[in-house]
C-alpha atoms as a PDB file:
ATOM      1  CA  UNK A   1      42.347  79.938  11.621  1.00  0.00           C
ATOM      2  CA  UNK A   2      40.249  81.445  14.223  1.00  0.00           C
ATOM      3  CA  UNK A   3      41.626  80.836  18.066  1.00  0.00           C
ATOM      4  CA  UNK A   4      37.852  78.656  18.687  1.00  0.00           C
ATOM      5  CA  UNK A   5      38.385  76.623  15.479  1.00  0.00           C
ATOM      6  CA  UNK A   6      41.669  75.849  17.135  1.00  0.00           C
ATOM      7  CA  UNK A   7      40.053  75.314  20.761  1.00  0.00           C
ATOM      8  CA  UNK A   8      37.617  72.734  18.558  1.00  0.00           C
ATOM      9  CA  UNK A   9      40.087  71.180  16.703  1.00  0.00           C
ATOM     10  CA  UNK A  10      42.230  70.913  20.244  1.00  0.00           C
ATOM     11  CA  UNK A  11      39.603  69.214  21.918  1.00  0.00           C
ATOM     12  CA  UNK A  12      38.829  66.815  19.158  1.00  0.00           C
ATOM     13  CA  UNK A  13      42.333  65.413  19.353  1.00  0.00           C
ATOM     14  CA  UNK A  14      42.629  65.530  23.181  1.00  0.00           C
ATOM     15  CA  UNK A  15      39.493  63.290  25.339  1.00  0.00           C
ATOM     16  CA  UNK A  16      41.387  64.704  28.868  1.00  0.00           C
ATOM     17  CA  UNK A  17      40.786  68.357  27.296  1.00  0.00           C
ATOM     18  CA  UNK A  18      37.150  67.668  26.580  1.00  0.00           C
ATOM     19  CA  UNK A  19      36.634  66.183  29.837  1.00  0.00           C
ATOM     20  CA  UNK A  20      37.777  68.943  31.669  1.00  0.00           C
ATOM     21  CA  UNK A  21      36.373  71.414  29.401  1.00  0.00           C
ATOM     22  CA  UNK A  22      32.709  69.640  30.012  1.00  0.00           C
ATOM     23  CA  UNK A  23      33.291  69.893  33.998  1.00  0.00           C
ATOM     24  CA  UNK A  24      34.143  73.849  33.151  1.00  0.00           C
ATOM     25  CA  UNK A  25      30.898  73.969  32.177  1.00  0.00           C
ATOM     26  CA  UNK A  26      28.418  71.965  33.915  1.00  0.00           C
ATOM     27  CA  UNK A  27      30.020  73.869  37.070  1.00  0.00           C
ATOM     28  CA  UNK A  28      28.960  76.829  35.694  1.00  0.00           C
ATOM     29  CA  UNK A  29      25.181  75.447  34.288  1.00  0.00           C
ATOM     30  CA  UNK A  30      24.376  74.304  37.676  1.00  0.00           C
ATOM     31  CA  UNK A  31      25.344  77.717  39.075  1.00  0.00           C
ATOM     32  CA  UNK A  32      22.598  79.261  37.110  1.00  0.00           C
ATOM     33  CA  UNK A  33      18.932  79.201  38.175  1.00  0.00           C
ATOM     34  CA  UNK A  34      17.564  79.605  34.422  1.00  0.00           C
ATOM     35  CA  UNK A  35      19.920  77.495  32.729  1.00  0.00           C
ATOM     36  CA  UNK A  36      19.233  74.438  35.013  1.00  0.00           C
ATOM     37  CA  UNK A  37      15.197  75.408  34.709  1.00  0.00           C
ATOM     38  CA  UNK A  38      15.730  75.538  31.084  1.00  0.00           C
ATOM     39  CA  UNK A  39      17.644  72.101  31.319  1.00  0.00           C
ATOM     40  CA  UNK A  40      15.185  70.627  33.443  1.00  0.00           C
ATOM     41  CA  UNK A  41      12.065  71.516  31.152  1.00  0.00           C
ATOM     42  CA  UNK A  42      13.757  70.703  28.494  1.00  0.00           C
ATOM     43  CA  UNK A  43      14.613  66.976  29.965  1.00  0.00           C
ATOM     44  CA  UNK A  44      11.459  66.826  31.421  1.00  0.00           C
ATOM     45  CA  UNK A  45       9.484  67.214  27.981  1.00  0.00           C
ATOM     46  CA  UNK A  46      11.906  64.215  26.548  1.00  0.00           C
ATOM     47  CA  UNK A  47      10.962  61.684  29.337  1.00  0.00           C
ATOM     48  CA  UNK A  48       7.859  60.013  29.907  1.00  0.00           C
ATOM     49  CA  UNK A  49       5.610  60.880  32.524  1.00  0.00           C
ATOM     50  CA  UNK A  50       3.427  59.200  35.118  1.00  0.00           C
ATOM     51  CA  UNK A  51       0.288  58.925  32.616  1.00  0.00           C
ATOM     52  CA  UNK A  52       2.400  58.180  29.840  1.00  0.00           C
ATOM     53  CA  UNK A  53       3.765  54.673  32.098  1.00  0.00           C
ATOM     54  CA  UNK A  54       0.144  54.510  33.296  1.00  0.00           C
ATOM     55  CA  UNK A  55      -0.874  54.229  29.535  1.00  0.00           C
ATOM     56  CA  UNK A  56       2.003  52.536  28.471  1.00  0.00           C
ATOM     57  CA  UNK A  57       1.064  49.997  31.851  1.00  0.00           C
ATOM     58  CA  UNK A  58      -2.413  49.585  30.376  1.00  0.00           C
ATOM     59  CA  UNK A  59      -1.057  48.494  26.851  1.00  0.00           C
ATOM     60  CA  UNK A  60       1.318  45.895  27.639  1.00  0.00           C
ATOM     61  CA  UNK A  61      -1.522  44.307  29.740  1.00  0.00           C
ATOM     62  CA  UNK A  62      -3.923  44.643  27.460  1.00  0.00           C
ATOM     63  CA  UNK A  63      -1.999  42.992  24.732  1.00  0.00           C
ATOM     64  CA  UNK A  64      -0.978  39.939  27.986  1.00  0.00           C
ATOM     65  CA  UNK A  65      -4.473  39.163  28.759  1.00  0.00           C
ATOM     66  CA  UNK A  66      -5.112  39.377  24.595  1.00  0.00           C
ATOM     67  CA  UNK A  67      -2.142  37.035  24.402  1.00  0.00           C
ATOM     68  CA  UNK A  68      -2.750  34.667  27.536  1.00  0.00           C
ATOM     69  CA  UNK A  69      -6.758  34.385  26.100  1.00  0.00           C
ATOM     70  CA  UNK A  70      -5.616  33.164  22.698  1.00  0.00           C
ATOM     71  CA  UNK A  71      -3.017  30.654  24.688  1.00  0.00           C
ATOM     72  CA  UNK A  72      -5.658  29.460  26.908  1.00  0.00           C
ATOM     73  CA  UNK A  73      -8.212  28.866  24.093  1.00  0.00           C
ATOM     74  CA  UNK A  74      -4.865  26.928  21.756  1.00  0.00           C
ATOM     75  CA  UNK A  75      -4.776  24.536  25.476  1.00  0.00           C
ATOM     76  CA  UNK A  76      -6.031  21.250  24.917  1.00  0.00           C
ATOM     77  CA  UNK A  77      -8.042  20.371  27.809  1.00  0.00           C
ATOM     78  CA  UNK A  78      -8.213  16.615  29.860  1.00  0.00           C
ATOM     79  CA  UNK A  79     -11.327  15.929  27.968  1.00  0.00           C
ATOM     80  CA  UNK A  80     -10.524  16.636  24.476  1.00  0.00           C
ATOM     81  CA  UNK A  81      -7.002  14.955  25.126  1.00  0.00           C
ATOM     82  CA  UNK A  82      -8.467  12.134  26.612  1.00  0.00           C
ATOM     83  CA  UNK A  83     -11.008  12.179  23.460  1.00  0.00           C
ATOM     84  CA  UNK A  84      -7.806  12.740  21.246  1.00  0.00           C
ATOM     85  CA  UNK A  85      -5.792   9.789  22.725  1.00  0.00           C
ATOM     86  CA  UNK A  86      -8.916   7.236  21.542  1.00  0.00           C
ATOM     87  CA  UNK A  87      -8.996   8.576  18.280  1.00  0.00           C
ATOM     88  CA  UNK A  88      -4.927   7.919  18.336  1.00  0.00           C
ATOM     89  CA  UNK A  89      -5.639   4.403  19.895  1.00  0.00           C
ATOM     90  CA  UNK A  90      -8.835   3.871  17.194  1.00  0.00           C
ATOM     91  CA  UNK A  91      -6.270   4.817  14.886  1.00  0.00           C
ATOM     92  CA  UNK A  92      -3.475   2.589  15.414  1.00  0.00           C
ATOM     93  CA  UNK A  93      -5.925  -0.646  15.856  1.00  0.00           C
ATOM     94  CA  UNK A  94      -6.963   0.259  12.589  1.00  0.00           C
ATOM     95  CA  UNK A  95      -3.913   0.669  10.721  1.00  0.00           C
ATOM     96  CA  UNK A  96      -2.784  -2.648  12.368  1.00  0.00           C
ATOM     97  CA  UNK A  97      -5.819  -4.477  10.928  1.00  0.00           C
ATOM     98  CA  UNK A  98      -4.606  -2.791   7.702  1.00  0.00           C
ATOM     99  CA  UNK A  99      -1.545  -4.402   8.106  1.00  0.00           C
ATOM    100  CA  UNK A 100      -2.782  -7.781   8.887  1.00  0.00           C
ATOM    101  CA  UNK A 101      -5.044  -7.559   6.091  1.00  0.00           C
ATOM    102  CA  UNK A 102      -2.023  -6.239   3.564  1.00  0.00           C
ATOM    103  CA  UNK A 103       0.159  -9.977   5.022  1.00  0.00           C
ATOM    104  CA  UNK A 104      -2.959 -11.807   4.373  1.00  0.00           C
ATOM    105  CA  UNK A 105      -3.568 -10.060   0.700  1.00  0.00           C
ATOM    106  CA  UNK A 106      -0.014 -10.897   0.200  1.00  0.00           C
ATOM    107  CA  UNK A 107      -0.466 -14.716   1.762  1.00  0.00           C
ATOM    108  CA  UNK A 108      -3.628 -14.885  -0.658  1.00  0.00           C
ATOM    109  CA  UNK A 109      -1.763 -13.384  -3.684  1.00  0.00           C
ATOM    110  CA  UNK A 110       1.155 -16.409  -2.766  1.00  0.00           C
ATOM    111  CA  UNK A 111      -2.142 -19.038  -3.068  1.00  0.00           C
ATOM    112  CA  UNK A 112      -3.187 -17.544  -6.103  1.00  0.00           C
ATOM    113  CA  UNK A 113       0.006 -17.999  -8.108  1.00  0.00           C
ATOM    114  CA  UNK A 114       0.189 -21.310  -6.783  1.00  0.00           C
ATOM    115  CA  UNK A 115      -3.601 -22.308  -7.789  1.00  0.00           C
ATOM    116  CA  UNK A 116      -2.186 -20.310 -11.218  1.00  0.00           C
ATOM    117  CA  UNK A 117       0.642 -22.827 -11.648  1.00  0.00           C
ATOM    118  CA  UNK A 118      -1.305 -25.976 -10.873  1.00  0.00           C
ATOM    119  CA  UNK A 119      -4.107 -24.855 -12.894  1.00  0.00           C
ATOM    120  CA  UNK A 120      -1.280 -24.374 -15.896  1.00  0.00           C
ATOM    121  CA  UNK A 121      -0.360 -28.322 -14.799  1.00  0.00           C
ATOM    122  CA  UNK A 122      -4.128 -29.293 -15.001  1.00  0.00           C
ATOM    123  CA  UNK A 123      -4.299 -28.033 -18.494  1.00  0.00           C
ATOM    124  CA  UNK A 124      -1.019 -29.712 -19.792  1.00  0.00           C
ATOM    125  CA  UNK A 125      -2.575 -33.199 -18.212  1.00  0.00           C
ATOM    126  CA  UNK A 126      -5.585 -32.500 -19.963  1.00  0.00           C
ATOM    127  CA  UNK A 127      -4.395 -32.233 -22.837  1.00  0.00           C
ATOM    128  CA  UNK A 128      -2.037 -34.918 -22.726  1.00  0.00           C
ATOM    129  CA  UNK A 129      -5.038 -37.133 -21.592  1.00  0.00           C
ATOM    130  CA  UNK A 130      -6.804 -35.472 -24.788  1.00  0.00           C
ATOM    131  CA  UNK A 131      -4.159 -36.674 -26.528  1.00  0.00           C
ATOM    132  CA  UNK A 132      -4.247 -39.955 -25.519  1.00  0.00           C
ATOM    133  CA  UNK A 133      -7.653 -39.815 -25.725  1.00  0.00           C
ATOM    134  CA  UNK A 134      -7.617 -39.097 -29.366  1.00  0.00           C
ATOM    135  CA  UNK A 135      -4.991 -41.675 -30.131  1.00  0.00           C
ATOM    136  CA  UNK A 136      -6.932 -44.510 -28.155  1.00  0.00           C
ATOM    137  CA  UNK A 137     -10.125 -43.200 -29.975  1.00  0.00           C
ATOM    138  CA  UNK A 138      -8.182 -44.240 -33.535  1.00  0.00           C
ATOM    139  CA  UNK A 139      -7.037 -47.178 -32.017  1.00  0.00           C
ATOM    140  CA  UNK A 140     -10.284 -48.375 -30.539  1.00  0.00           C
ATOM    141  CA  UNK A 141     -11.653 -47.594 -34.572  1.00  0.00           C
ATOM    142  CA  UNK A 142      -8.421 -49.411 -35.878  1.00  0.00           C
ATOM    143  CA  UNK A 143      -9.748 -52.831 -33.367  1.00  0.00           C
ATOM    144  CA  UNK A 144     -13.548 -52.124 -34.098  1.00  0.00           C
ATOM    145  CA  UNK A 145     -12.659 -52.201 -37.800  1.00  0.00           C
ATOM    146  CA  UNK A 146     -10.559 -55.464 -37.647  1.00  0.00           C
ATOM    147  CA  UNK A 147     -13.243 -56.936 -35.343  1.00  0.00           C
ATOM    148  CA  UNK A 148     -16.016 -56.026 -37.909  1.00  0.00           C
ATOM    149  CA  UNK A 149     -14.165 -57.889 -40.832  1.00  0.00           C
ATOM    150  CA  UNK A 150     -12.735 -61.045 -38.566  1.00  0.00           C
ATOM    151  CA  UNK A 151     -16.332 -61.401 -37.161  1.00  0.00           C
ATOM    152  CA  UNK A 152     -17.783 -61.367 -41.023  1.00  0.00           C
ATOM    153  CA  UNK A 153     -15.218 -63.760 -42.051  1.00  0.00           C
ATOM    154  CA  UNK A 154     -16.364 -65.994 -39.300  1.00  0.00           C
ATOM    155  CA  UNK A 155     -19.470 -65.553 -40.186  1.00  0.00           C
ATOM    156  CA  UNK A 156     -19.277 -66.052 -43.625  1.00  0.00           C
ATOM    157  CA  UNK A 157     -17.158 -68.995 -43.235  1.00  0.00           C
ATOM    158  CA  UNK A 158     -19.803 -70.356 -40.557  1.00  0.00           C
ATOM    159  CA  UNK A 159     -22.086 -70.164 -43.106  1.00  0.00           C
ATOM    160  CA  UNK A 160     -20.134 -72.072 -45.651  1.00  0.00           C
ATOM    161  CA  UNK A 161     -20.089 -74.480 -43.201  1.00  0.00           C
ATOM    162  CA  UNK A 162     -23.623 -74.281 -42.850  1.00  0.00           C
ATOM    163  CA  UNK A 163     -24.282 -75.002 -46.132  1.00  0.00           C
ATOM    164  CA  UNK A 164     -22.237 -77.664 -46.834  1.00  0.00           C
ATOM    165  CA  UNK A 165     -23.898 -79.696 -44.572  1.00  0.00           C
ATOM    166  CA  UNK A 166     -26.985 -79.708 -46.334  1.00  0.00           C
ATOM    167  CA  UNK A 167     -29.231 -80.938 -43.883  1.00  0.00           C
ATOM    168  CA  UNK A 168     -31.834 -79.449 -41.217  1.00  0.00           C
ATOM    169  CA  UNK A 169     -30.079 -77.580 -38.466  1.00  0.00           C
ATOM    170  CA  UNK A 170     -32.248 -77.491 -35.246  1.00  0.00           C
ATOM    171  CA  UNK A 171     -32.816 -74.513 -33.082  1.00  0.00           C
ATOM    172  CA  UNK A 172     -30.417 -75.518 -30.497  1.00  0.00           C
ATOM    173  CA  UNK A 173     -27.679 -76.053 -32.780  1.00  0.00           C
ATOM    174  CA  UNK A 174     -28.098 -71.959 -34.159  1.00  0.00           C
ATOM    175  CA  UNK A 175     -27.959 -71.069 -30.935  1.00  0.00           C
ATOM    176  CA  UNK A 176     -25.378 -72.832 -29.488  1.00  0.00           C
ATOM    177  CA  UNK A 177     -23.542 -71.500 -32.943  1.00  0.00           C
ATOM    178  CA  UNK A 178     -25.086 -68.264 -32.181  1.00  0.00           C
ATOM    179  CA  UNK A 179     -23.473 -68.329 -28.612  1.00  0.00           C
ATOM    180  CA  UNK A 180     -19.897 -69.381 -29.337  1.00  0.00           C
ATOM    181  CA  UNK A 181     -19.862 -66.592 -32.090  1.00  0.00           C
ATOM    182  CA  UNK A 182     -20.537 -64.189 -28.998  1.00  0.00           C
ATOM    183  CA  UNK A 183     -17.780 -65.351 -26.913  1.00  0.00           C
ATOM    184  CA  UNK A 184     -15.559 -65.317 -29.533  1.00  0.00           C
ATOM    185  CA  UNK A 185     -16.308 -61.925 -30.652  1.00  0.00           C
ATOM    186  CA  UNK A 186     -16.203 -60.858 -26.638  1.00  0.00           C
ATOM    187  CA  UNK A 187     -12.890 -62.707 -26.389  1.00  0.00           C
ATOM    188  CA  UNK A 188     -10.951 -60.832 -29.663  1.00  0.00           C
ATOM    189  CA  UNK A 189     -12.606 -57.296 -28.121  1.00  0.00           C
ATOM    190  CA  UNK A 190     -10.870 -58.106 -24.654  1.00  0.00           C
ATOM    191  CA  UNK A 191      -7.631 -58.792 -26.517  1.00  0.00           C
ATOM    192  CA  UNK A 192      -7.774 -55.996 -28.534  1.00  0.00           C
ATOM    193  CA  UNK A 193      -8.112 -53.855 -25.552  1.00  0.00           C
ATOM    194  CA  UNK A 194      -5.225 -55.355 -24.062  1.00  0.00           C
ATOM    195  CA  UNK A 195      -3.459 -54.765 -26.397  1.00  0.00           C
ATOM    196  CA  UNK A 196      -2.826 -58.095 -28.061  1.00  0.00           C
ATOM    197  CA  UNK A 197      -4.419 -57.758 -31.094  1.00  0.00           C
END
């Protein structure tokens, strides 16, 4: 191994060695004219320079005003906030009346079901009443009937009667006949109705 490959290896292991080593010879660069020039330019070429910053100035303010225009433009202004609070306030009156409207379509849909039920009543009465209606109906004909044939048996036995007698009958005596068949016949009706009969 070659005596710098052991100064190199030396210095890797030991930081106090390359400290002192690095003194050794930035004593010695700064004692030369050229090697600090060289240094210098060579420095001076890596950092930036006053137009560079100048450029670099222009840029970042460039891309502030860019950035503080589009802000200012996204800012909502009195006006339009004031003009976006009513459409808030329009808003929330109408979805209130939406919600009073939803309690009464709920209030009306309650009505309905009751109207539904009592309808579903009205058509059991009716035709219960139907019912009734049909069985007075046969009852009335069962009366009428019985009427029919008791008034023709009074009749035809008022007529036997008639004719046994054998002698003029006046007017007055037909009628009066006539009359007392009525109210007879009126009489059995009413007590059919009732129920007697």
């Amino acid at each position: 191994m070659s005596l710098a490959a052991k100064m190199i290896e030396e210095m890797e292991k030991n930081a106090e060695l390359r400290r002192r080593f690095l003194k050794m010879i930035l004593a010695e660069i700064a004692l030369e004219p050229d090697v600090r020039m060289a240094l210098a330019n060579a420095i001076i070429r890596e950092a930036a320079t006053k137009t560079d910053l100048a450029e670099l100035t222009k840029k970042i303010e460039g891309a502030l005003e860019e950035r503080a225009s589009r802000i200012e433009s996204s800012i909502v202004t009195k006006g339009e906030f004031k003009a976006l609070n009513v459409k808030i306030e329009t808003m929330e009156a109408l979805v209130a009346d939406l919600n009073k409207n939803i309690r009464s379509l709920d209030e009306l849909g309650g009505k309905i079901s009751s109207l539904e039920s009592s309808v579903e009543e009205l058509k059991t009465y009716i035709k219960t009443v139907g019912d009734l209606a049909r069985e007075s109906s046969s009852k009335i004909e069962e009366v009428r009937e019985s009427l029919e044939s008791k008034v023709s048996a009074f009749i035809e036995n008022f007529e036997g009667r008639i004719a046994s007698f054998k002698r003029p009958i006046n007017i007055i005596t037909v009628l009066s006949l006539a009359s007392l068949a009525a109210v007879v016949l009126l009489v059995l009706l009413l007590l059919s109705f009732m129920g007697v009969i």
